[in-house]
N, C-alpha and C. Protein backbone atom coordinates (compact mmCIF):
# COMPACT_ATOMS: atom_id res chain seq x y z
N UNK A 1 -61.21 -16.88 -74.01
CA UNK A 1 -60.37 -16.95 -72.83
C UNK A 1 -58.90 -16.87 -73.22
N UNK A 2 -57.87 -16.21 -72.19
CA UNK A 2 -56.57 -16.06 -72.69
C UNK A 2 -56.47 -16.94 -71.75
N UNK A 3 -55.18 -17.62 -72.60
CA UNK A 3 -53.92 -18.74 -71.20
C UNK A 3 -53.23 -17.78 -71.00
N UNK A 4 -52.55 -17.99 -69.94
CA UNK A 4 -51.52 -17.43 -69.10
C UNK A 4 -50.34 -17.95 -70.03
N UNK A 5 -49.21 -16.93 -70.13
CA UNK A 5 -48.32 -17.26 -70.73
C UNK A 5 -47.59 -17.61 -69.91
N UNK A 6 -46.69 -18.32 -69.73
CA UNK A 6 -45.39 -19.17 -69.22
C UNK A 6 -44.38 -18.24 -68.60
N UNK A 7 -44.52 -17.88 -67.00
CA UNK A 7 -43.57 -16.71 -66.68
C UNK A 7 -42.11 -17.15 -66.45
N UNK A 8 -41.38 -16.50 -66.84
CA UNK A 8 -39.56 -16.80 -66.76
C UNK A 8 -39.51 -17.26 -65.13
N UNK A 9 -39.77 -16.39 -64.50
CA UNK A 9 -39.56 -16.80 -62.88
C UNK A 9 -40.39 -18.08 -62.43
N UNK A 10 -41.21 -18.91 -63.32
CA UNK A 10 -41.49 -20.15 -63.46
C UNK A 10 -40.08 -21.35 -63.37
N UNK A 11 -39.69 -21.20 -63.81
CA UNK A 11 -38.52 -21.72 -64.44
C UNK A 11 -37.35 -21.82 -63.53
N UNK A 12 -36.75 -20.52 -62.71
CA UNK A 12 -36.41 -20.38 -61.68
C UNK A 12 -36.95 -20.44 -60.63
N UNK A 13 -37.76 -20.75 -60.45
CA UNK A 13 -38.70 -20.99 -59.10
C UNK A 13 -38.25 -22.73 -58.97
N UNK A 14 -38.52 -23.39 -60.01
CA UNK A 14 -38.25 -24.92 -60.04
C UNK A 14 -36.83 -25.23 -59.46
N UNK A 15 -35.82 -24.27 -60.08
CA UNK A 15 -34.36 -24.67 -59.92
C UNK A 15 -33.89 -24.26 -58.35
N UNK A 16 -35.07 -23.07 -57.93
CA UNK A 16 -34.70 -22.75 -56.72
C UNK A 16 -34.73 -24.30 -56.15
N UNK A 17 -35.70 -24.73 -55.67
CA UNK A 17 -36.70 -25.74 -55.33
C UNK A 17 -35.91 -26.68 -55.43
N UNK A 18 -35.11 -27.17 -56.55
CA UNK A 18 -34.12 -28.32 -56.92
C UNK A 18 -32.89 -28.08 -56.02
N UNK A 19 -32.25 -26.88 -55.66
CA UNK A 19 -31.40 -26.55 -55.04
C UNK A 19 -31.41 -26.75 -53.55
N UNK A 20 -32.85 -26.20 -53.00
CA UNK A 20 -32.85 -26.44 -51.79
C UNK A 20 -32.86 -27.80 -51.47
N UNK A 21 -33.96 -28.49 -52.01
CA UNK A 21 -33.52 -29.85 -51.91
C UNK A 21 -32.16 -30.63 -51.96
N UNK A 22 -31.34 -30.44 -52.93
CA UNK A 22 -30.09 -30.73 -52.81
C UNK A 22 -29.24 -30.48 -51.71
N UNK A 23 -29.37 -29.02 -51.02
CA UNK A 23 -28.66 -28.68 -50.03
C UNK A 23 -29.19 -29.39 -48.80
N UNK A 24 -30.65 -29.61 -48.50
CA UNK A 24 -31.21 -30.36 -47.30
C UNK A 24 -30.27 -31.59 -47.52
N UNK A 25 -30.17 -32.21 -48.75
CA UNK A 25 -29.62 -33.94 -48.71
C UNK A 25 -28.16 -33.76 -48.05
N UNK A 26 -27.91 -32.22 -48.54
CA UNK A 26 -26.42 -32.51 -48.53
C UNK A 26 -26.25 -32.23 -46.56
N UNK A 27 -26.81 -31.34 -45.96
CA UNK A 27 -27.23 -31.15 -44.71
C UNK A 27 -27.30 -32.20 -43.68
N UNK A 28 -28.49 -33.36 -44.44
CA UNK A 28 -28.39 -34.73 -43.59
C UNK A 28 -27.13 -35.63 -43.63
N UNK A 29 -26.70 -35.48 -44.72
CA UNK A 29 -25.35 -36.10 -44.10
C UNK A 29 -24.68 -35.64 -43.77
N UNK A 30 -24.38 -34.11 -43.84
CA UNK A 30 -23.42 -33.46 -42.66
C UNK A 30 -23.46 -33.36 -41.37
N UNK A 31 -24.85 -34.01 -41.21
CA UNK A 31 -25.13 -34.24 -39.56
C UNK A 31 -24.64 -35.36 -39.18
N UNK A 32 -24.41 -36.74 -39.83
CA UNK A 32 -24.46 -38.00 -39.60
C UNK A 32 -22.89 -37.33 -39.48
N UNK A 33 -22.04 -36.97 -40.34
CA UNK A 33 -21.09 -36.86 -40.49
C UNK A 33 -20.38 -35.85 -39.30
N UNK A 34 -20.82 -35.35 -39.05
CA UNK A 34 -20.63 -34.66 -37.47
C UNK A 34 -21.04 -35.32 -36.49
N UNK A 35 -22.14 -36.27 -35.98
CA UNK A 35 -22.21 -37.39 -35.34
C UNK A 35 -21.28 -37.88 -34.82
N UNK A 36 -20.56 -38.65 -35.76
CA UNK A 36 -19.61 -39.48 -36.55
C UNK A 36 -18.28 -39.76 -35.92
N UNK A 37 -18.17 -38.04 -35.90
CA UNK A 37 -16.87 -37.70 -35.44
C UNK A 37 -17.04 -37.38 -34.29
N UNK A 38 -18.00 -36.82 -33.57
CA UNK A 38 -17.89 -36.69 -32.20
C UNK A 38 -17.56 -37.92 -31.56
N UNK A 39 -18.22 -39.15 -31.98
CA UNK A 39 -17.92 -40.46 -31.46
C UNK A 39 -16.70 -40.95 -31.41
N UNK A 40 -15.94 -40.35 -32.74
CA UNK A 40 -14.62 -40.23 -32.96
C UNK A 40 -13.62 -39.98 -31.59
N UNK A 41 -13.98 -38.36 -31.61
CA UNK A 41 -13.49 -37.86 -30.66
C UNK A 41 -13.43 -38.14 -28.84
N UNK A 42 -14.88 -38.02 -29.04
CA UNK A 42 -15.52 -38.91 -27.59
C UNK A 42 -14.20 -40.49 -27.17
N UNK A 43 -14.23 -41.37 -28.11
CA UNK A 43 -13.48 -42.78 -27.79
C UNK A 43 -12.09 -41.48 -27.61
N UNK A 44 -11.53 -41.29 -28.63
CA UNK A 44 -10.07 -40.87 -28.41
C UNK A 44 -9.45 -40.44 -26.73
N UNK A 45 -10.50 -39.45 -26.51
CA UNK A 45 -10.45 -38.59 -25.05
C UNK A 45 -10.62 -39.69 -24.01
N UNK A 46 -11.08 -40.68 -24.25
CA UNK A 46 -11.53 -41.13 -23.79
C UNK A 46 -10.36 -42.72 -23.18
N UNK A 47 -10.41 -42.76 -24.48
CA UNK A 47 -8.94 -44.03 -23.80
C UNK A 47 -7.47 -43.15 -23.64
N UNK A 48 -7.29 -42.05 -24.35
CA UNK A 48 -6.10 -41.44 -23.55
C UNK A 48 -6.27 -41.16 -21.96
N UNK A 49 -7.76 -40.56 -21.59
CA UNK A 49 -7.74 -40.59 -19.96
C UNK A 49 -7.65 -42.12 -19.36
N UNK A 50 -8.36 -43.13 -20.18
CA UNK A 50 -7.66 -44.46 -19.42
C UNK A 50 -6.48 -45.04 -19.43
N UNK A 51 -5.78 -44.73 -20.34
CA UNK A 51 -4.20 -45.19 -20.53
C UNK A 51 -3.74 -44.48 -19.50
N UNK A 52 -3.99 -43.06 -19.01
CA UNK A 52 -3.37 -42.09 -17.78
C UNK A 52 -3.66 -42.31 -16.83
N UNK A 53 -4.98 -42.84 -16.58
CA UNK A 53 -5.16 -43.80 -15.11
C UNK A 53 -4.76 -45.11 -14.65
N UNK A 54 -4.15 -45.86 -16.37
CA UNK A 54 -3.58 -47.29 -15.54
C UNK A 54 -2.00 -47.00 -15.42
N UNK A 55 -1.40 -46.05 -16.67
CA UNK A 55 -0.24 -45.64 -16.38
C UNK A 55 0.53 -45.43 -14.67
N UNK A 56 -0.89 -44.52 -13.96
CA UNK A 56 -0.68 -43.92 -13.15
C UNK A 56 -1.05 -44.31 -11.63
N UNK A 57 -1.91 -45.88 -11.87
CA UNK A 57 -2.20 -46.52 -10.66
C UNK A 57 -1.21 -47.56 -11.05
N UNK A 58 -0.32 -48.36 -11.81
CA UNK A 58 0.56 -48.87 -11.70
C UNK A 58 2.11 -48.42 -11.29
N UNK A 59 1.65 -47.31 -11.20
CA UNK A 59 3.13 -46.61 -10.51
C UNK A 59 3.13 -46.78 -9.90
């Protein structure tokens, strides 16, 4: 019986594999991290329109 010899694209197949994984991790926190900031943004818009409504019913 012959073994199969050890193909090069073995090797790169793994690192693919390591990569994608890395990029998914890096992915989930770019979501949290976009989350994040919408909430950010959301409060900001959000008390400038109330500062403009008490501004503007105390007039």
């Amino acid at each position: 019986m012959q073994s199969a010899a050890p193909s090069p694209n073995g090797d790169a197949s793994f690192a693919c594999l390591q990569r994608f994984r890395r990029l998914a991790k890096n992915d989930e926190r770019l979501s949290a991290t976009v989350a994040g900031l919408h909430l950010v943004a959301f409060s900001i818009l959000m008390l400038v329109r109330m500062v403009k409504m008490l501004l503007d019913g105390s007039a």
